[in-house]
Protein backbone atom coordinates (compact mmCIF):
# COMPACT_ATOMS: atom_id res chain seq x y z
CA UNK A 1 -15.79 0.10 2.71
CA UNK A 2 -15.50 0.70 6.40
CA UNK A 3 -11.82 -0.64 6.01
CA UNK A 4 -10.44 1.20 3.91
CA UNK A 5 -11.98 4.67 4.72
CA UNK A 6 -8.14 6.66 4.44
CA UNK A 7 -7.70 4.71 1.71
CA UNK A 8 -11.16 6.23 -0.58
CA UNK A 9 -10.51 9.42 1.31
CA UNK A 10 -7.20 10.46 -0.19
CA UNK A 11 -7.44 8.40 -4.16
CA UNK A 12 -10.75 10.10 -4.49
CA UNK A 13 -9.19 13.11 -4.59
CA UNK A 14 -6.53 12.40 -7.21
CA UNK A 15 -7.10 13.84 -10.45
CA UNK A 16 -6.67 10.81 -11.83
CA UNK A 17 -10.15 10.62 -10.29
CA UNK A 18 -11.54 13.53 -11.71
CA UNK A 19 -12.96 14.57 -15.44
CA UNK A 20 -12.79 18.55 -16.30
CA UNK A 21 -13.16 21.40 -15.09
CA UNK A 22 -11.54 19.56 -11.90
CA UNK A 23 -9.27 17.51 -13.88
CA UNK A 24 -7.64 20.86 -15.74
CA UNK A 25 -7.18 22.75 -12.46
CA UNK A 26 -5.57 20.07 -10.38
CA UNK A 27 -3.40 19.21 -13.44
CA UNK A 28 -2.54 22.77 -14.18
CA UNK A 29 -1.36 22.90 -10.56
CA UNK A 30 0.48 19.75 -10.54
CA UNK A 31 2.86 20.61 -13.17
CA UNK A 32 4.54 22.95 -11.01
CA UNK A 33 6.06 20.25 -10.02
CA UNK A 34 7.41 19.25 -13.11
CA UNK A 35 9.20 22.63 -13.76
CA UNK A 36 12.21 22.61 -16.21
CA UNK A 37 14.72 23.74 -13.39
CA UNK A 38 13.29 21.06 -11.17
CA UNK A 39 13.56 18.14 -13.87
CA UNK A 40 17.13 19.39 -14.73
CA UNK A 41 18.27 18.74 -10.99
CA UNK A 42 16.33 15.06 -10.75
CA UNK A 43 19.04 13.55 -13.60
CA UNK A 44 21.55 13.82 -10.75
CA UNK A 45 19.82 11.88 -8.20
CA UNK A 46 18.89 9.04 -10.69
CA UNK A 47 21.87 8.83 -11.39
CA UNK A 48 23.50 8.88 -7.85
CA UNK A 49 20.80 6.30 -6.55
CA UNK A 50 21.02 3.70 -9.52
CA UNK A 51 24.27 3.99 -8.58
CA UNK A 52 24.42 3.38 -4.91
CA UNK A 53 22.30 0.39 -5.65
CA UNK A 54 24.56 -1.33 -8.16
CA UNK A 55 27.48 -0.30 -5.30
CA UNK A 56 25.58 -3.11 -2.99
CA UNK A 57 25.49 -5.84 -5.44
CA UNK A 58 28.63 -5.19 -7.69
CA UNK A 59 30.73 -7.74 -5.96
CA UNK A 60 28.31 -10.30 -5.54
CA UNK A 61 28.45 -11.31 -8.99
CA UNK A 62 24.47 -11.75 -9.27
CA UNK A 63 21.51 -9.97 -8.11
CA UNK A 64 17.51 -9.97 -8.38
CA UNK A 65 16.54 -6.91 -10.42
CA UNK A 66 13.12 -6.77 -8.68
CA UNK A 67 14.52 -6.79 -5.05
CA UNK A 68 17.82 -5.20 -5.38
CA UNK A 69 16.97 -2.31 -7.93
CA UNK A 70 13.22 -2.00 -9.42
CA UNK A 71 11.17 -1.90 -6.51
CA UNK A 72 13.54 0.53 -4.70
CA UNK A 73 14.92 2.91 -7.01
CA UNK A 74 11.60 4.82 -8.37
CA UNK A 75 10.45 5.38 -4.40
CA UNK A 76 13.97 6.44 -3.49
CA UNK A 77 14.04 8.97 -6.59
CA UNK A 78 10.13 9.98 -5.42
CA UNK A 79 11.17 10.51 -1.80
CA UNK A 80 14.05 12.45 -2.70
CA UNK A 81 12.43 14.95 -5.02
CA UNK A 82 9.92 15.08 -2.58
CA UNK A 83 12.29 16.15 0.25
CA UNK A 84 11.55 13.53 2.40
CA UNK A 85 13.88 12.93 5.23
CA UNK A 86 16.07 10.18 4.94
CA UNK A 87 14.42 8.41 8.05
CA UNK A 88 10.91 7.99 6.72
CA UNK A 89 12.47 7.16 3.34
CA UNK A 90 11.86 3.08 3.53
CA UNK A 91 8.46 3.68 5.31
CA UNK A 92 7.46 6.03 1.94
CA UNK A 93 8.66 2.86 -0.45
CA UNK A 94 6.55 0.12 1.71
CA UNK A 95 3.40 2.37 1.76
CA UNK A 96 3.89 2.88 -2.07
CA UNK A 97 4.23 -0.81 -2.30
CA UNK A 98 0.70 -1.38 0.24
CA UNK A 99 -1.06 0.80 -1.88
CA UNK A 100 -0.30 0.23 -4.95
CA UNK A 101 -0.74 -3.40 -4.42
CA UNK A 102 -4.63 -3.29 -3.56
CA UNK A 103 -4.98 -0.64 -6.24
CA UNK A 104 -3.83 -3.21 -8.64
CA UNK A 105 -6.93 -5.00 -8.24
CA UNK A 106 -5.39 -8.13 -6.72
CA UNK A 107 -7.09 -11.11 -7.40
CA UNK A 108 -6.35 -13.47 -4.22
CA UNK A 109 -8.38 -14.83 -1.13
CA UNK A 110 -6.56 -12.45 1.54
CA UNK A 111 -7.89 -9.19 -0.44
CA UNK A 112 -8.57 -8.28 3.21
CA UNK A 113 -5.24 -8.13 4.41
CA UNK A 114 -4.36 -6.20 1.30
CA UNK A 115 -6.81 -3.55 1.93
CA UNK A 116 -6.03 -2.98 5.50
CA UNK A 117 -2.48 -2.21 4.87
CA UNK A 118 -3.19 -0.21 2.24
CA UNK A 119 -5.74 1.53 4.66
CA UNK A 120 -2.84 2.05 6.96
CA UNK A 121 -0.40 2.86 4.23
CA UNK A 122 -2.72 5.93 3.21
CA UNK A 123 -3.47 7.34 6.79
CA UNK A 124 0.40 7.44 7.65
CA UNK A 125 1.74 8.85 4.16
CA UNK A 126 -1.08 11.27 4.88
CA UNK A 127 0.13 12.43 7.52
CA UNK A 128 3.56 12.61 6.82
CA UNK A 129 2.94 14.45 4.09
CA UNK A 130 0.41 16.93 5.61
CA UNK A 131 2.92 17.56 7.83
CA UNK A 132 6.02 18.55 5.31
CA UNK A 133 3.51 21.03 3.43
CA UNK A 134 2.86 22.66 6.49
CA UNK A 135 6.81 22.87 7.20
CA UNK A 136 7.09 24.08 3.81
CA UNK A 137 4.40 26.38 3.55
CA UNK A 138 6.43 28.41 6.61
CA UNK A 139 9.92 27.83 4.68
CA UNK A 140 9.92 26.66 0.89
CA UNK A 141 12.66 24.95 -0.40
CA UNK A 142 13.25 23.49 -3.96
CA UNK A 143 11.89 19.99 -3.77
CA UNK A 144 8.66 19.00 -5.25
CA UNK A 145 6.55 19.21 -2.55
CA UNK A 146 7.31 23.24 -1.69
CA UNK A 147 6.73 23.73 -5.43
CA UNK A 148 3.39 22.19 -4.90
CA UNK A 149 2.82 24.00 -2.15
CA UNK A 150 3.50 27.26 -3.33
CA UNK A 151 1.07 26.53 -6.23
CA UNK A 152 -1.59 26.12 -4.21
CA UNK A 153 -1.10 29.01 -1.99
CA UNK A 154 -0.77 31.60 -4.22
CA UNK A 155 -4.27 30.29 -5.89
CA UNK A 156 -5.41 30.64 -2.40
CA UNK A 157 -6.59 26.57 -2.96
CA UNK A 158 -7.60 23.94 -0.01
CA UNK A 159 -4.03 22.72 0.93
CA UNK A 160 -5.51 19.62 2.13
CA UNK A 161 -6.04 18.32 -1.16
CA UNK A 162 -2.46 18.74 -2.08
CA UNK A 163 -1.40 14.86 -0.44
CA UNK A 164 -4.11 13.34 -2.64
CA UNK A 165 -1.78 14.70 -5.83
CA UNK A 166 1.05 13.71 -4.19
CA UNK A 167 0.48 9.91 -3.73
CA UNK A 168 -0.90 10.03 -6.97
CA UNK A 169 3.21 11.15 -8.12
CA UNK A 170 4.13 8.74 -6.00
CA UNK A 171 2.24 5.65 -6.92
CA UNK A 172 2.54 6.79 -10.54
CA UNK A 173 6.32 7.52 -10.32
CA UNK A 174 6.84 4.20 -8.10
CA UNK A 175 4.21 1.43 -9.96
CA UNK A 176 5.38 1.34 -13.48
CA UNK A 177 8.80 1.90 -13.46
CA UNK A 178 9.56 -0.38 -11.15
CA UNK A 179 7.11 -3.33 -13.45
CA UNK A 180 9.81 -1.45 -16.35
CA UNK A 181 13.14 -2.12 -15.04
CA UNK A 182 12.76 -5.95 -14.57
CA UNK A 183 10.25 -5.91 -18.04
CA UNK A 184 12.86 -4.71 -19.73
CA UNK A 185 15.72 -6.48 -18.20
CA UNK A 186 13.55 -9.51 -19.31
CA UNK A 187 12.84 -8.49 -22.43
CA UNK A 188 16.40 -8.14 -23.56
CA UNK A 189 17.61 -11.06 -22.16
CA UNK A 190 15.01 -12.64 -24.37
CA UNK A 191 16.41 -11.21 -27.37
CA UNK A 192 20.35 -11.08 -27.32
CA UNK A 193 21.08 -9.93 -30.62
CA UNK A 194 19.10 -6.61 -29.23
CA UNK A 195 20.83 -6.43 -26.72
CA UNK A 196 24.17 -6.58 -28.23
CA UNK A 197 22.92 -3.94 -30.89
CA UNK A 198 21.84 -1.60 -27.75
CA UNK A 199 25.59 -2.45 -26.16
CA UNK A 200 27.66 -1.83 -29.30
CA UNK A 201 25.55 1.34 -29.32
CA UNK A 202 24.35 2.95 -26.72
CA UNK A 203 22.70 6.18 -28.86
CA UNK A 204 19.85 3.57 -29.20
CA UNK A 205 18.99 3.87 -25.32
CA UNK A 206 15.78 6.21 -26.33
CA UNK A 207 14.07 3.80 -29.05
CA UNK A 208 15.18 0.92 -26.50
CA UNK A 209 13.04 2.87 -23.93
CA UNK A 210 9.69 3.39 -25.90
CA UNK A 211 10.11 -0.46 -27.32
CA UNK A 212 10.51 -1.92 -24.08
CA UNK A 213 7.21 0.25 -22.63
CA UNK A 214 5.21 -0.69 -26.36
CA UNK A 215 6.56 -4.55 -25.77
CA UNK A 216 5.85 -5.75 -22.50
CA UNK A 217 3.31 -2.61 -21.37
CA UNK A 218 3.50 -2.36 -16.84
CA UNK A 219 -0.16 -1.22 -16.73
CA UNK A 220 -1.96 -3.69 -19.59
CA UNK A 221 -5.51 -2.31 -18.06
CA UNK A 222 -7.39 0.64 -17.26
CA UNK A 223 -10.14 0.68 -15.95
CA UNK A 224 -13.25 3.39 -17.17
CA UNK A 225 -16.74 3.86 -16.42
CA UNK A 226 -19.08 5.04 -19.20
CA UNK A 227 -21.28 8.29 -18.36
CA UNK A 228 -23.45 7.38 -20.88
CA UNK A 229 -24.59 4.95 -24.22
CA UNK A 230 -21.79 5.00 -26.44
CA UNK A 231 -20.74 2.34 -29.65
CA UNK A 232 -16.91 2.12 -29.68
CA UNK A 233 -15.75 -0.26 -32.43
CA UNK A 234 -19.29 -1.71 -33.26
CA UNK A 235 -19.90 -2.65 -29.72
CA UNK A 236 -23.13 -1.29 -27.53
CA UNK A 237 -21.40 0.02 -24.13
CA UNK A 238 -24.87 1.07 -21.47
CA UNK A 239 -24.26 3.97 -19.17
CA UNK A 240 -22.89 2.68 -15.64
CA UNK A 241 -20.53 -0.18 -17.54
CA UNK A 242 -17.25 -1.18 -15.87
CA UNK A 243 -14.68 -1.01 -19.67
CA UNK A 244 -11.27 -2.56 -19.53
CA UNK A 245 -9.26 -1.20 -21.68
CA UNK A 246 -6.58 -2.88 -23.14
CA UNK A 247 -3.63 -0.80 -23.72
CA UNK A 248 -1.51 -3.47 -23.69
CA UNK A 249 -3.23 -5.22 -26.34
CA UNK A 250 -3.46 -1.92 -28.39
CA UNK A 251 0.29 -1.84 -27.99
CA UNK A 252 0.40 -5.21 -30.23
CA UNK A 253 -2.07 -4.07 -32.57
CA UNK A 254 -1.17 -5.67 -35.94
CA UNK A 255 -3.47 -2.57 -37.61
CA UNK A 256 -0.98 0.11 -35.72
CA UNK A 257 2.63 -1.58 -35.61
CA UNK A 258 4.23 -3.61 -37.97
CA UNK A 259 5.17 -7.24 -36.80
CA UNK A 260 4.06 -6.43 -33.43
CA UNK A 261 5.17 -9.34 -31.53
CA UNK A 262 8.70 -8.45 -32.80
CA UNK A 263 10.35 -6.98 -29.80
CA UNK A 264 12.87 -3.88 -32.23
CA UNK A 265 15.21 -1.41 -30.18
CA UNK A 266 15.35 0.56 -33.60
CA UNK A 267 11.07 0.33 -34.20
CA UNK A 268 10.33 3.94 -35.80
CA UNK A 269 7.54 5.52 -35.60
CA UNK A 270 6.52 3.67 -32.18
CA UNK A 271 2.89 5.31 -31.19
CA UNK A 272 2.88 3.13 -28.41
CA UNK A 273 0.31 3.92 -25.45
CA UNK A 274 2.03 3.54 -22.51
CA UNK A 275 1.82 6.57 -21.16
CA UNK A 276 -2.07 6.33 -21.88
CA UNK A 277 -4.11 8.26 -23.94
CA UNK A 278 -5.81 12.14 -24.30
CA UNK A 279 -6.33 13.94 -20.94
CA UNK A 280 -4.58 11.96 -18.30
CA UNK A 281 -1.63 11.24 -20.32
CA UNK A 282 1.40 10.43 -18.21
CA UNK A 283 2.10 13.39 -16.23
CA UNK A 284 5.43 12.14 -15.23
CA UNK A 285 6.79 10.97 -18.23
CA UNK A 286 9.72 12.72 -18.41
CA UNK A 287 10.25 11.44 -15.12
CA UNK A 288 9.98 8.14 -16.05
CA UNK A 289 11.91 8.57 -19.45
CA UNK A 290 14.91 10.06 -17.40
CA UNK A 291 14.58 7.06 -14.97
CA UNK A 292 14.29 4.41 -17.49
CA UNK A 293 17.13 5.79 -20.03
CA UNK A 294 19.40 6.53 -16.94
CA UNK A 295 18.85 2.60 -15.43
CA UNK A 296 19.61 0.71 -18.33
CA UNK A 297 22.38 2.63 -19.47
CA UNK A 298 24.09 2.31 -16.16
CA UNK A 299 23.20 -1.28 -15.72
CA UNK A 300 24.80 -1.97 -19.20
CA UNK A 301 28.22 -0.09 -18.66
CA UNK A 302 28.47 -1.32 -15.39
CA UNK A 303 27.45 -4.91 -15.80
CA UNK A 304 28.34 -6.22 -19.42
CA UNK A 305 27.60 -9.62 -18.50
CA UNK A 306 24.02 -9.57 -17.99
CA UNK A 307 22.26 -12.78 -18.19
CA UNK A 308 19.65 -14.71 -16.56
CA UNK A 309 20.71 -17.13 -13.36
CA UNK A 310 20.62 -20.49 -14.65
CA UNK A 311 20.11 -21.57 -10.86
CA UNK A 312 17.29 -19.70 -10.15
CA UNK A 313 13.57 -18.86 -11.65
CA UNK A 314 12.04 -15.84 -12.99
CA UNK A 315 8.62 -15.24 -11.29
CA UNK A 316 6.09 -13.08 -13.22
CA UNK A 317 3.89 -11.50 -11.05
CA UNK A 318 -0.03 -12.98 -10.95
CA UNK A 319 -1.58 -11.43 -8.62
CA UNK A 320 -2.46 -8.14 -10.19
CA UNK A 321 -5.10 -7.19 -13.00
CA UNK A 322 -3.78 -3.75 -13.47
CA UNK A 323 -0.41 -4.11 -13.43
CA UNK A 324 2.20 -6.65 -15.30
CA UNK A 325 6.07 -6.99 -14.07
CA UNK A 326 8.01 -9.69 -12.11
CA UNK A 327 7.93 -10.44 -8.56
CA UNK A 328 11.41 -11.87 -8.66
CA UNK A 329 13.68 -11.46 -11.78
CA UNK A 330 17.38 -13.20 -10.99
CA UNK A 331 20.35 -12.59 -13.60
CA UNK A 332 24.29 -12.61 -13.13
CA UNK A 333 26.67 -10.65 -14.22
């Protein structure tokens, strides 16, 4: 425990964390944040940064999805509806990477070199973040963070809880889409005559989105503990149990979806639980819609090619129980 002190300090916070009345009032705050005029502006920047990506890679003829494009894109977005500064912008993507790592529950010897980065990675985004709420507090502008900030003020609330929300956004808005993008990417390339219906028409890009979350789900596992005796499906679950719930599984549930293994751009309805359940449903979700819709529709017009490297593997990630995606995903185009 001693190592990873900042690290309990700032998730136990989150309201991820938290059950009502706590988990009401930090989420009531938090969508300030996710205000229509501030979504409207993010499209924009999705757009400009999936772009600038693809710029670096266009004219090599092949690129890894993971490398090149998942695992940056959702912390650039983050950082720059944040209002980051451009400097501490790659330090903001490798702590989101640190943390989000160990909170993945890795399961490998070196767990503790894992934690102490992710010790580290919490102490400096701390900080850096304690810092532009204070700048903001004097001067608000329009990014995410003076929205926040705002909030909290005029409910007269403890500011420093406010970076506890915001790595929560940012290991949210970072952790799953980038698992997404490659998922996706994979999942298509798996299936061509999807992928040809999706390029002949691109309309389908939303259904395409919510089959792609339902088929290969980025966070298979949550993890709950029971506050008391409870029978959930016939089985006895004592107060104090560790539950694993399967979303991933539920998202193949013959009883729910028809064909389930079928991966179906055009699946209607598609009740999928991605997004998770009741309460702590997705609070960025539109965030990660926008993202998601705006990625593969640029990576289809501007790469019509797409297919897998025949020189080079896929490697699925296997060293997280939480989360599912690709550690390297190679195609050419």
């Amino acid at each position: 425990v001693n190592l990873i002190q900042n690290f309990i300090r700032v998730n136990s916070k989150m309201m991820i964390e938290k059950d009502p009345p706590d988990h009401t009032r930090l989420r009531k705050l938090a969508n300030q944040g996710f205000t229509t005029r501030a979504i409207e502006s993010w499209q924009y920047i999705i757009q400009n940064t999936t772009d600038r990506l693809l710029d670096n890679v266009q004219n090599h003829g092949s690129m890894d999805i993971v490398s090149d494009l998942s695992v940056i894109l959702p912390g650039l977005i983050i950082a720059e509806i944040f209002g980051v500064p451009e400097t501490q912008r790659a330090n903001l993507i490798e702590w989101a990477i640190d943390m989000g790592t160990f909170w993945g529950a890795p399961g490998s010897s070196n767990i503790e070199e894992y934690a102490r980065k992710a010790d580290l990675a919490a102490a400096q985004f701390s900080e850096l973040i304690s810092q532009l709420i204070e700048e903001r507090g004097r001067q608000p502008g329009t990014d995410m963070i003076s929205l926040l900030t705002v909030a909290y003020q005029e409910q007269g609330l403890n500011l420093e809880e406010l970076p506890s929300q915001c790595m929560l956004i940012l290991n949210a808005a970072h952790l799953t889409t980038a698992d997404l993008i490659p998922n996706g990417v994979n999942a298509l390339l798996h299936h061509p005559e999807q992928l040809q219906k999706l390029q002949e028409n691109p309309a389908l890009i939303n259904p395409a989105v919510e089959e792609i979350i339902r088929f290969d789900t980025p966070a298979p596992f949550v993890f709950r503990v029971a506050k008391q005796d409870l029978t959930i499906g016939g089985k006895h679950i004592l107060k104090g149990s560790v539950i694993a719930l399967g979303l991933g599984a539920a998202n193949h549930d013959p009883a729910k979806f028809d064909s389930p293994e079928v991966f179906n751009i055009m699946r209607s309805p598609n009740e999928h639980l991605g997004f998770a359940p009741g309460i702590h449903f997705c609070l960025g979700v539109v965030l990660a819609r926008m993202e998601l819709i705006t990625c593969f529709t640029t990576l289809l017009r501007r790469l019509p090619n797409l297919r897998f490297d025949p020189d080079k593997q896929a490697i699925p990630r296997h060293t997280s129980l939480v989360f599912k995606g690709f550690d390297s995903l190679p195609i050419k185009f």
